[in-house]
Protein backbone atom coordinates (compact mmCIF):
# COMPACT_ATOMS: atom_id res chain seq x y z
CA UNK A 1 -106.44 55.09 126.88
CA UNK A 2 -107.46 56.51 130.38
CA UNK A 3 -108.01 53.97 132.80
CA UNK A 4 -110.19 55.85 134.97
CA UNK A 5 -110.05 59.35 134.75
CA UNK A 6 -111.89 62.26 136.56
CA UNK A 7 -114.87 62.67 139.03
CA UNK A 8 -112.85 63.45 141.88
CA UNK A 9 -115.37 65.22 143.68
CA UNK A 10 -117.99 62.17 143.49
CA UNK A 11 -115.36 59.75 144.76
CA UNK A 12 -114.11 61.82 147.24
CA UNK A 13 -117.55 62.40 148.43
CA UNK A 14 -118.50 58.85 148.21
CA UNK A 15 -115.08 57.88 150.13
CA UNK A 16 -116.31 60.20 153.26
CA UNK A 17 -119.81 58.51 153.21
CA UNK A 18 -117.99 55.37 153.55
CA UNK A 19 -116.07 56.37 156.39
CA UNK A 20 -119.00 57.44 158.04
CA UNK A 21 -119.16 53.74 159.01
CA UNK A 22 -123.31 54.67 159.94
CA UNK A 23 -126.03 54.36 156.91
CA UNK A 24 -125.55 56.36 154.24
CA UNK A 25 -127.45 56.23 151.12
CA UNK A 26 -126.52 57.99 147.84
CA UNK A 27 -128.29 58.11 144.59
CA UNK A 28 -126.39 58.04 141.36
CA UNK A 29 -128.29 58.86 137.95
CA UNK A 30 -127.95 60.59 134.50
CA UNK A 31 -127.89 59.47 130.76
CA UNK A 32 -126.34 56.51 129.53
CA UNK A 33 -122.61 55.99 128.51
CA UNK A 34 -121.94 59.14 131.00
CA UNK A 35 -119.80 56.70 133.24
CA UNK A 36 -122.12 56.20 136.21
CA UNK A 37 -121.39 52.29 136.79
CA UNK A 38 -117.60 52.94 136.11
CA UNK A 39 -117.47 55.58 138.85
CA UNK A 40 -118.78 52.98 141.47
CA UNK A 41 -116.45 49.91 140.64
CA UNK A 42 -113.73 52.46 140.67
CA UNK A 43 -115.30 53.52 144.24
CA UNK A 44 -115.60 50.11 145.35
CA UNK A 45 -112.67 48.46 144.05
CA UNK A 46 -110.97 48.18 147.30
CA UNK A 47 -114.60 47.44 149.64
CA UNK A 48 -116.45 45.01 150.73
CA UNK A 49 -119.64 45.12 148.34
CA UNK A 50 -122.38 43.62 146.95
CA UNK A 51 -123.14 44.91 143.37
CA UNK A 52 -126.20 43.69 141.24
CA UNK A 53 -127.30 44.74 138.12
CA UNK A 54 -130.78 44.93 137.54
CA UNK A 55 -131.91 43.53 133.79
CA UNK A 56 -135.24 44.43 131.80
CA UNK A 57 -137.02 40.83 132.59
CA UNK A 58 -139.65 39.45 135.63
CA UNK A 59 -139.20 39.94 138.97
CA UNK A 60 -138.30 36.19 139.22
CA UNK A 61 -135.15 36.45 137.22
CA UNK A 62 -133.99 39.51 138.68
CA UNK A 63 -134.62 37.82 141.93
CA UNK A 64 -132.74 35.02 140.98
CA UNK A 65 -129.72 37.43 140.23
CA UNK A 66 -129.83 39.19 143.50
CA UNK A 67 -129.75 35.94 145.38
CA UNK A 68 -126.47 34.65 143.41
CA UNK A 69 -125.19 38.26 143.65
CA UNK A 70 -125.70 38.65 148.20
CA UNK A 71 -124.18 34.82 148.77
CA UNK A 72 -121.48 35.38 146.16
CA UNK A 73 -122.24 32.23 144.01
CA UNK A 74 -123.88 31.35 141.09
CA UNK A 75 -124.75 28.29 142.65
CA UNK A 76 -126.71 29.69 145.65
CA UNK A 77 -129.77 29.08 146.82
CA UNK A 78 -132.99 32.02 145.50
CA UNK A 79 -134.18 33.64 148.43
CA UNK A 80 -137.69 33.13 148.36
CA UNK A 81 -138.64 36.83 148.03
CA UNK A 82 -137.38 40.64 147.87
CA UNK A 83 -138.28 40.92 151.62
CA UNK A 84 -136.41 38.15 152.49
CA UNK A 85 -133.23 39.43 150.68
CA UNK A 86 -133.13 42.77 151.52
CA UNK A 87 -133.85 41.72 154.84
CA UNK A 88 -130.09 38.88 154.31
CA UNK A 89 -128.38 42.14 153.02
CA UNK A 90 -129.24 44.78 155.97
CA UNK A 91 -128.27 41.63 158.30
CA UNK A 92 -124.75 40.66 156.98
CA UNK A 93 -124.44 45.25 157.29
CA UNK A 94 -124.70 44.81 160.51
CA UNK A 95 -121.37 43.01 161.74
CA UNK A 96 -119.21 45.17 158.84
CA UNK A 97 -119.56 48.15 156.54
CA UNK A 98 -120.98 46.91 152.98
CA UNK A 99 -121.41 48.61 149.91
CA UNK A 100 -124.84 47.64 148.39
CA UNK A 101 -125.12 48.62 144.82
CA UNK A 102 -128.23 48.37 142.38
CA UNK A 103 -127.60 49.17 139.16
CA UNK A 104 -130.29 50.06 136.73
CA UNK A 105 -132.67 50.30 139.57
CA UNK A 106 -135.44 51.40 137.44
CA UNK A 107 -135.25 47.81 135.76
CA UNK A 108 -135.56 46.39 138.91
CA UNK A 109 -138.52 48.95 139.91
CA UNK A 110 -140.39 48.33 136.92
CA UNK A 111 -140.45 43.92 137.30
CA UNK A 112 -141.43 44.46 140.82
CA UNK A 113 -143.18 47.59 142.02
CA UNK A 114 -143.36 47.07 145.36
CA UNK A 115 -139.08 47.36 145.87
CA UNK A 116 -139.03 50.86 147.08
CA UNK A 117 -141.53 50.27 149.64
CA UNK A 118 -139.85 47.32 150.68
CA UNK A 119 -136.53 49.45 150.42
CA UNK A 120 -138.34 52.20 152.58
CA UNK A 121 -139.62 49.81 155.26
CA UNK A 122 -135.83 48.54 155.79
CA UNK A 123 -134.24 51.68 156.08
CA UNK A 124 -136.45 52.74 158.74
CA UNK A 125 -136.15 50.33 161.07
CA UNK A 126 -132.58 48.85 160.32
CA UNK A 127 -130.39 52.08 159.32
CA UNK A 128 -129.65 52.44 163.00
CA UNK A 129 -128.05 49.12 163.54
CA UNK A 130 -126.74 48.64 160.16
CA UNK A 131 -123.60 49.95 158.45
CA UNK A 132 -124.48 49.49 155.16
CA UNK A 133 -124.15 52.33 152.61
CA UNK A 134 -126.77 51.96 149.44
CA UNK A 135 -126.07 53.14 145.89
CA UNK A 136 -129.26 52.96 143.66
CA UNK A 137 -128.21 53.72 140.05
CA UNK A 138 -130.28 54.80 136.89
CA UNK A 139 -130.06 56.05 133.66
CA UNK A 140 -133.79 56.78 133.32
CA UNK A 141 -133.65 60.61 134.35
CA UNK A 142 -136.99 60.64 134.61
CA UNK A 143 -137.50 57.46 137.28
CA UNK A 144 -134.75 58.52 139.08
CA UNK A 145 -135.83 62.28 139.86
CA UNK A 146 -139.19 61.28 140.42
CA UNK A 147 -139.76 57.70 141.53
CA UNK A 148 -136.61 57.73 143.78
CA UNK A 149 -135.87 61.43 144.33
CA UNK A 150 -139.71 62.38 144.02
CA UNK A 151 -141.45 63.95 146.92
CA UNK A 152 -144.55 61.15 146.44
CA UNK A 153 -141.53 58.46 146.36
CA UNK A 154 -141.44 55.59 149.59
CA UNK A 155 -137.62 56.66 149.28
CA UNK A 156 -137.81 60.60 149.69
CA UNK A 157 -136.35 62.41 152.51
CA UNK A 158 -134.34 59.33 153.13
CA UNK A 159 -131.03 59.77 150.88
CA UNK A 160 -127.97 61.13 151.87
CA UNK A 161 -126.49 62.25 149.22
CA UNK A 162 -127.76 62.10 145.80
CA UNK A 163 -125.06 62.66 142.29
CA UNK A 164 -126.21 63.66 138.75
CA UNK A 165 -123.68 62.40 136.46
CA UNK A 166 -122.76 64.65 133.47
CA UNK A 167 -120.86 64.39 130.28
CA UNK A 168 -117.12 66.27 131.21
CA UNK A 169 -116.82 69.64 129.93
CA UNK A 170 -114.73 70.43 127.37
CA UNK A 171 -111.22 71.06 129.66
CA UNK A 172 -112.10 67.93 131.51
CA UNK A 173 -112.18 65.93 127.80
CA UNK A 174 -108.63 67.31 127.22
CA UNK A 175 -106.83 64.45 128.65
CA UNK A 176 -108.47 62.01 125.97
CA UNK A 177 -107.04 64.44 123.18
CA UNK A 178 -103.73 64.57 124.17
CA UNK A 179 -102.18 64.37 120.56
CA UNK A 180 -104.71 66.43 118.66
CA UNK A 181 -104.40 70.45 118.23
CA UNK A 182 -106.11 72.90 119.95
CA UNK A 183 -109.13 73.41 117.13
CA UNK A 184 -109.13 69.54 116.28
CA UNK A 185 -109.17 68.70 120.54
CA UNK A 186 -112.64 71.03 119.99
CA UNK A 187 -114.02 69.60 116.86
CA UNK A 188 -113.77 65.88 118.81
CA UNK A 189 -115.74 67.75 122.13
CA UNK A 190 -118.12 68.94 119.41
CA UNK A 191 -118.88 65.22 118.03
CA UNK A 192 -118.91 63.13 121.40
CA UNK A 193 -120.42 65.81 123.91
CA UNK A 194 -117.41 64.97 126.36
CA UNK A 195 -119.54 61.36 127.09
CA UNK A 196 -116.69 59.45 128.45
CA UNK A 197 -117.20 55.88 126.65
CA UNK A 198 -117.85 58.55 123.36
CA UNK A 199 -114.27 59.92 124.28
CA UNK A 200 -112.35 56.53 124.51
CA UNK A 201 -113.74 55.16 121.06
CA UNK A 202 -111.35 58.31 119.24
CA UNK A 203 -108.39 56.92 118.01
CA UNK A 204 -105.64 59.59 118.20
CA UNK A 205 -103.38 58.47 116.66
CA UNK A 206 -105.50 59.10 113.40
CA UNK A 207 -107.04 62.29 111.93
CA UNK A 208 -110.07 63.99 112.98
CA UNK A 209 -111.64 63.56 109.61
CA UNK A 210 -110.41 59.64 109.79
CA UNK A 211 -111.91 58.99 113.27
CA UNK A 212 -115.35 61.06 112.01
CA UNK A 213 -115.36 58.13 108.68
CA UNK A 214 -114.38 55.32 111.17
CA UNK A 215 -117.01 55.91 113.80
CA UNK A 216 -119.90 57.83 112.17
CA UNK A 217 -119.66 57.00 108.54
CA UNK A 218 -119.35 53.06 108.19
CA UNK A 219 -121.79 50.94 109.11
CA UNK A 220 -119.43 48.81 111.18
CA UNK A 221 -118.77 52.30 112.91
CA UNK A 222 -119.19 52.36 116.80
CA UNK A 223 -121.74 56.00 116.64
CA UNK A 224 -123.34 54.90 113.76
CA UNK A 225 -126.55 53.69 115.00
CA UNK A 226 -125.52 54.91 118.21
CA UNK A 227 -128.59 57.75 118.93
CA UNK A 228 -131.03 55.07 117.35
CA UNK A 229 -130.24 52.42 119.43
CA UNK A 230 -130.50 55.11 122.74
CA UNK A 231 -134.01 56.13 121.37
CA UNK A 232 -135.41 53.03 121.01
CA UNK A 233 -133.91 51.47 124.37
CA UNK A 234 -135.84 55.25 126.05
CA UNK A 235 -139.02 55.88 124.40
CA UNK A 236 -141.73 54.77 122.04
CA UNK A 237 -142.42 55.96 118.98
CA UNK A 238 -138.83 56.52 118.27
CA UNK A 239 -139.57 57.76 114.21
CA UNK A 240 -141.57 60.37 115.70
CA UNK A 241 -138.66 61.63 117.53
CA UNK A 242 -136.25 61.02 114.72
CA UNK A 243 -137.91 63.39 112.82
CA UNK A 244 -138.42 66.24 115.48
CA UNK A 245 -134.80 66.03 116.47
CA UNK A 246 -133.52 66.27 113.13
CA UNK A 247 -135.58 69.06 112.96
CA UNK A 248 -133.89 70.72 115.72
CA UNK A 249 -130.36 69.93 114.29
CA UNK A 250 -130.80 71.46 110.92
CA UNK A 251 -131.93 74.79 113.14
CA UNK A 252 -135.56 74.47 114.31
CA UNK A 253 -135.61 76.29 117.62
CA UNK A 254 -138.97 77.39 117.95
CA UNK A 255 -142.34 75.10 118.90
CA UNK A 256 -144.07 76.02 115.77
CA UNK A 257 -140.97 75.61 113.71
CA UNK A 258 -140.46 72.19 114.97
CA UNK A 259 -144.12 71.23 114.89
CA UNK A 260 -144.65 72.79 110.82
CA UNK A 261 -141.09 70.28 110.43
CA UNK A 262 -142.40 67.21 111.83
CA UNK A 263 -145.67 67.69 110.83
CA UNK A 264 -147.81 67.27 114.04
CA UNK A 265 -149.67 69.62 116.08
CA UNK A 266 -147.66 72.00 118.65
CA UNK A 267 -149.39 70.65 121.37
CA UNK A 268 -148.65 67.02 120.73
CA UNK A 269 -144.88 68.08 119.78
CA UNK A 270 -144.75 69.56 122.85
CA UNK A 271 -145.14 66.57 124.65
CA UNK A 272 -142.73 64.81 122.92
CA UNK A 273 -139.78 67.98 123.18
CA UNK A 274 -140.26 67.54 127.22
CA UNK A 275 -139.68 64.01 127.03
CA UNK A 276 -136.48 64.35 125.30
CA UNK A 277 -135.60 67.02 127.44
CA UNK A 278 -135.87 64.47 130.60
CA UNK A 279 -133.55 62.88 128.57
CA UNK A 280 -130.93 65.58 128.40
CA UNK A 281 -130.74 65.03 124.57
CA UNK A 282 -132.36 68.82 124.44
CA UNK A 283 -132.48 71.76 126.36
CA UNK A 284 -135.55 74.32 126.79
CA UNK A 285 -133.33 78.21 126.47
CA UNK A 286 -134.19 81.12 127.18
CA UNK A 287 -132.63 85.11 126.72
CA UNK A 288 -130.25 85.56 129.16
CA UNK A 289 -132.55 87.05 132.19
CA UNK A 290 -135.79 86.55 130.58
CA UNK A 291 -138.75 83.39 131.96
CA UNK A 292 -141.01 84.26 129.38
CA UNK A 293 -141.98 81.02 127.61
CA UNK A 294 -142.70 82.77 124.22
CA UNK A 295 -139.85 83.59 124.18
CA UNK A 296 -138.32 80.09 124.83
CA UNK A 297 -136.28 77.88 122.38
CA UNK A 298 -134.95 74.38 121.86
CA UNK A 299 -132.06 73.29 121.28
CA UNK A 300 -130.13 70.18 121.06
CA UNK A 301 -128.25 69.11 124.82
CA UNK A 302 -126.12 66.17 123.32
CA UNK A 303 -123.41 66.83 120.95
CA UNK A 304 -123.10 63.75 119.83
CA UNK A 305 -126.75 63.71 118.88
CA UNK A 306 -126.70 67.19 117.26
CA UNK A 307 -123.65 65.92 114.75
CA UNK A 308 -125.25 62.67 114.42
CA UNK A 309 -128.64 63.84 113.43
CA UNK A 310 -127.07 66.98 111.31
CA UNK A 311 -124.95 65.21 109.12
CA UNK A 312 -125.31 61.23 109.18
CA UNK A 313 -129.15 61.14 109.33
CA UNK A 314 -129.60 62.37 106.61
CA UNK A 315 -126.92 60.42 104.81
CA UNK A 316 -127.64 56.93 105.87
CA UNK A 317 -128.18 55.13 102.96
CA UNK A 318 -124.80 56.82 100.94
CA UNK A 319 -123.22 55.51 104.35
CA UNK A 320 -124.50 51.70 103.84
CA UNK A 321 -123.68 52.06 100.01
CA UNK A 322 -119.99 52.62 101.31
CA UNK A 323 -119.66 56.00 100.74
CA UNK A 324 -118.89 57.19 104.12
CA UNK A 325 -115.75 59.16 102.80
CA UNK A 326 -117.61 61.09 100.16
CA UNK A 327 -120.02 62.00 102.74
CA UNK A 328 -117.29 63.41 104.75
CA UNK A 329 -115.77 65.36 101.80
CA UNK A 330 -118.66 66.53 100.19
CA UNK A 331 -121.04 67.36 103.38
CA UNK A 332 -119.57 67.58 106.37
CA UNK A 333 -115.55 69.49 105.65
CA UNK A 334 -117.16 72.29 104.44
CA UNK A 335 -119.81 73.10 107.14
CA UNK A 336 -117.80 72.04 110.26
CA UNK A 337 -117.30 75.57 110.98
CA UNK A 338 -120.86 76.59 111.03
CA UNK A 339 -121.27 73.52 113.16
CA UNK A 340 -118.80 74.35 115.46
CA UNK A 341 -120.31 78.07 116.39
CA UNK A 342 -122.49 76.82 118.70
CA UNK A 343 -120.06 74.52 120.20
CA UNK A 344 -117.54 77.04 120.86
CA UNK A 345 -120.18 79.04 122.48
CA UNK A 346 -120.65 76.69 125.29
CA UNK A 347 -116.55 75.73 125.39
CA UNK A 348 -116.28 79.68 125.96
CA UNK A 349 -119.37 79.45 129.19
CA UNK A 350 -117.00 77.05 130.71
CA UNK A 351 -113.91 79.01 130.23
CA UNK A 352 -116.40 81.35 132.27
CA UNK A 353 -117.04 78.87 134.89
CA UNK A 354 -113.18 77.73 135.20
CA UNK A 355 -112.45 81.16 135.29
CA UNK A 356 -114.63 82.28 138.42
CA UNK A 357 -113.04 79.40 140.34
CA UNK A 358 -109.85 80.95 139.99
CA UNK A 359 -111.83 84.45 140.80
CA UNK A 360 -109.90 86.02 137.95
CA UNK A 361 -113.59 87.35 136.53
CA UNK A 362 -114.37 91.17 137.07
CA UNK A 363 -117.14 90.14 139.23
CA UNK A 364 -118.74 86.70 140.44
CA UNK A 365 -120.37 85.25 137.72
CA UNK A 366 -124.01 83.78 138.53
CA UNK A 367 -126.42 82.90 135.70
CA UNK A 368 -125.00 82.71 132.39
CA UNK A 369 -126.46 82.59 128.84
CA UNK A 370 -127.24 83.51 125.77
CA UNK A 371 -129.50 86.88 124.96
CA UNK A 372 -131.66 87.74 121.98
CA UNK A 373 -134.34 90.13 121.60
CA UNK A 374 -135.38 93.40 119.52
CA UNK A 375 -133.98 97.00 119.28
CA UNK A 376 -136.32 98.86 120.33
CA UNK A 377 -134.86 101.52 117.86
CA UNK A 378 -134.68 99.74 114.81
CA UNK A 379 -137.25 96.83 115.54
CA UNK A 380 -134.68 94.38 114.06
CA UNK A 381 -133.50 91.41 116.71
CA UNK A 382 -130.12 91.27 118.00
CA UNK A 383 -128.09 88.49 119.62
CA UNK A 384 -125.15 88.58 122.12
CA UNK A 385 -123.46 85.31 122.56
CA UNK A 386 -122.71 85.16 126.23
CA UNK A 387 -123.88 87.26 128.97
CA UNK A 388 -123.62 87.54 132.56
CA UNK A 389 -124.42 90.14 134.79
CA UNK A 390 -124.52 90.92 139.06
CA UNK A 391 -124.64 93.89 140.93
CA UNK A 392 -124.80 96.44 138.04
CA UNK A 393 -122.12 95.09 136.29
CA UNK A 394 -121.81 93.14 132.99
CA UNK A 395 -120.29 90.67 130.81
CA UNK A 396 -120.85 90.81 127.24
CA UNK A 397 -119.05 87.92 125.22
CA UNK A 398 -118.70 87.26 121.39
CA UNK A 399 -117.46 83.60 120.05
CA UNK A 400 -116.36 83.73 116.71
CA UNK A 401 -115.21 80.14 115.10
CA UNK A 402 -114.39 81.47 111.91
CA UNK A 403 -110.61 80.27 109.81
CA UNK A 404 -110.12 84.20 109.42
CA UNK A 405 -108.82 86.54 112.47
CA UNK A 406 -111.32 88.07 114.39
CA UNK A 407 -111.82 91.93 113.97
CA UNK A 408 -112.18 94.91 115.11
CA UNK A 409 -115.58 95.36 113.71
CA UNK A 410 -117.10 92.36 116.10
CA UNK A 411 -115.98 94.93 119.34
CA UNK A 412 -117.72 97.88 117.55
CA UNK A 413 -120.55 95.40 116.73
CA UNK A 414 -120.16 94.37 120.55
CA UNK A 415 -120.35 97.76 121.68
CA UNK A 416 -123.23 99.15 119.88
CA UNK A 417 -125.25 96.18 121.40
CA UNK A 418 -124.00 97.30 124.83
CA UNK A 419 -126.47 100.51 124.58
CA UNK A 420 -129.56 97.99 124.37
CA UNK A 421 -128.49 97.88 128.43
CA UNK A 422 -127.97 100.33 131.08
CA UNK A 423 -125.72 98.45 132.93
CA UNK A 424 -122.91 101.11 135.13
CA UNK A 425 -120.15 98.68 134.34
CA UNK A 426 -119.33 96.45 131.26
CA UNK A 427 -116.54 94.08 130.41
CA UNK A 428 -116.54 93.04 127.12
CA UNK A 429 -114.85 89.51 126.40
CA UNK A 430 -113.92 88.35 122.56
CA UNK A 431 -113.11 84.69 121.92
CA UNK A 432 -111.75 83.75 118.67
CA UNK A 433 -110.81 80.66 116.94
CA UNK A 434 -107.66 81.44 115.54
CA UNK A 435 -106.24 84.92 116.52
CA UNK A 436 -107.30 88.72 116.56
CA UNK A 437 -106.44 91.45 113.76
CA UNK A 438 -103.25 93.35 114.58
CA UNK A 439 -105.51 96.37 115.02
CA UNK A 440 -107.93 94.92 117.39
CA UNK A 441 -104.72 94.13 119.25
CA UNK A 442 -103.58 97.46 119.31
CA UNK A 443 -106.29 98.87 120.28
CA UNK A 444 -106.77 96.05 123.45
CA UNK A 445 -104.54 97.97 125.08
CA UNK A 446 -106.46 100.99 125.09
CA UNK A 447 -109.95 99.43 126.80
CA UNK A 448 -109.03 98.14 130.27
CA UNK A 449 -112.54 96.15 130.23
CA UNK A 450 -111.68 94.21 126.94
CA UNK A 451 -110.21 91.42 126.90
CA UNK A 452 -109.31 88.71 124.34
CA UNK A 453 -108.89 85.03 124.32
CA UNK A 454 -108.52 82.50 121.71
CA UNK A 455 -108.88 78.70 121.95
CA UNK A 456 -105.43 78.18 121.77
CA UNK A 457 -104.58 79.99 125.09
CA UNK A 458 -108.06 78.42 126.51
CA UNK A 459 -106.43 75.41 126.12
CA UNK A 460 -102.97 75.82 127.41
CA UNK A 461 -104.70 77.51 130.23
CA UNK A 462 -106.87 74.31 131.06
């Protein structure tokens, strides 16, 4: 198991703040389990710090922890207010350079309202004498892009940095795969969403299909409550959004279709998808280079989620019967690969991504997505997996996650979608699971705008 692994641009960021040795303050926020709190104590392990964590109770008892937390002992005395602490920590900042850390701010925010005004008044008329750096941290997305981040926040204009944690990508959950294969190594990114404390629960030294029974499919199982828990920790109502996400996983994309599922009004359902899109458990898409809301889908952001609600949902009380094995056997082998198109879909936008870095792309990539929409000839709709385009040039991408090799038909399929665009240069990309037919291979070397990749070589390229 990884110690600490990753984030080397956030620590190395959060190392030259430090050294700044004047006020620096940096917000830290995103969804839970992503590894925000880890990052700091692995930032702070070597400084001089003071690190509370706020807790969901009254402002007296989160007082009461702050106090022990600033003198260092759980004996201490409480200071008799959040002026008077703040005012303790800014003062000790001023003789040496001090981490202050509050985790879970929006606990803290939400037992006493007036502690970003209070924050706001101390930054003002201290940050010139002090050498304190300040770290608020939050998993509420929502409080901590509005409350703290907000424009009609005491706190705006007044960070110095700010970091939005995300789950790794695919090539940056390789390291926590290290004895899998290339297509199992996938399959785990597909079920934990790259969430780092996700990504340390696999045990590999067993099977994909044994970790999947393990931590999914038995009620002592670590992800088997796990999105229930989440919902009812971020929202109210939580049934409500049971049922509209599992609505979404079993391939409702569109407002109606998700309303006519759950059985509620599009309007109201709407309000309810943007919450959960705050959330980052779903994303709002749209065709590649279209704004056009009717034309807008949902889709579900977390992996973990999007397995979880797909296939263990639905299967809850076989799971508490003990039957977590059949489950696996009977409803979830069989369909992995139709649950893993998607997934290698957005494993192939960050080969993309990776790949511009290295500026081994045609052209430098900017927006990238998916594109649907209708022939205009035949009125049917059509759908091109990946697509990315600058300057009058092109890239049109194909995924296929299929056990048999990947043919030539998909680049005349490919092609004939090209015409839909009137684009002066394409480059057409095909990704495959497995491998390519012999005569797609021969005929590679014909095109000198094709090219093809499969997961295996993604991998070995990571």
């Amino acid at each position: 198991m990884l110690e600490f692994y990753g984030r080397n641009d956030e620590l190395k960021k959060l190392n030259d703040m430090y050294k700044s040795r004047s006020f620096e303050f940096a917000v830290i926020y995103g969804r839970r389990r992503v590894g925000k709190t880890t990052l700091i104590r692995e930032f702070i392990k070597d400084k001089k710090n003071i690190f509370f964590t706020a807790n969901e109770s009254t402002a007296l008892d989160n007082l009461q922890s702050l106090s022990r937390c600033i003198w260092g002992n759980s004996n201490a005395p409480v200071f008799n207010d959040y002026e008077s602490a703040l005012f303790e920590v800014f003062k000790l900042a001023e003789k040496e350079r001090i981490v202050f850390i509050i985790d879970e701010f929006p606990y803290l925010a939400a037992s006493y309202r007036g502690i970003s005004s209070l924050f706001q008044i101390k930054i003002d008329h201290k940050k010139d004498k002090s050498k304190i750096m300040l770290i608020l941290c939050g998993s509420s997305m929502s409080f901590m892009e509005n409350q703290v981040l907000g424009s009609k926040s005491p706190l705006f204009g007044r960070r110095t940095a700010q970091f939005k944690i995300n789950p790794f990508t695919f090539f940056e959950s390789l390291p926590f795969l290290i004895n899998f294969n290339p297509i199992d190594k996938a399959v785990i990114y597909g079920i934990t969403g790259g969430v780092p404390e996700y990504l340390t629960k696999i045990n590999i030294r067993k099977s994909v299909r044994e970790n999947i029974i393990n931590l999914f499919l038995t009620p002592s199982g670590h992800f088997f409550e796990e999105p229930l828990n989440l919902i009812k920790q971020e929202l109210r109502e939580p049934s409500t959004y049971n049922v509209i996400i599992e609505a979404i996983a079993f391939g409702a994309t569109r407002l109606n279709e998700i309303a006519s599922k759950a059985g509620m009004e599009s309007n109201k359902c709407a309000k309810y998808l943007k919450s959960l899109i705050t959330l980052a458990f779903i994303k709002k898409e749209y065709p590649f280079g279209i704004k056009i809301s009717k034309k807008s889908i949902y889709k579900l952001e977390d992996f973990m989620f999007r397995f979880w609600y797909r296939f263990v949902f639905p299967n809850m009380s076989l799971i508490t019967a003990g039957l977590g094995s059949l489950v696996y056997d009977k409803e979830i082998e069989d369909r992995l690969n139709e649950y893993m198109g998607f997934i290698f879909e957005d494993i192939c936008v960050q080969w993309f991504y990776k790949q511009a870095k290295k500026e081994t792309l045609p052209f430098l990539i900017g927006d990238i997505g998916r594109w649907w929409g209708t022939n205009p000839k035949t009125f049917s709709q059509e759908e091109i997996d990946i697509m990315s385009a600058r300057n009058g040039q092109v890239i049109l991408a194909e995924c296929k996650w299929r056990n048999s090799s990947t043919g030539i038909d998909v680049f005349n399929d490919l092609k004939r979608k090209s015409s839909l665009f009137s684009y002066k240069k394409i480059y057409f990309f095909l990704f495959s699971k497995k491998n390519f037919t012999s005569k797609l291979l021969q005929i590679s070397s014909e095109y000198n705008n094709l090219k093809l990749i499969t997961l295996s070589e993604m991998v070995k390229d990571a």
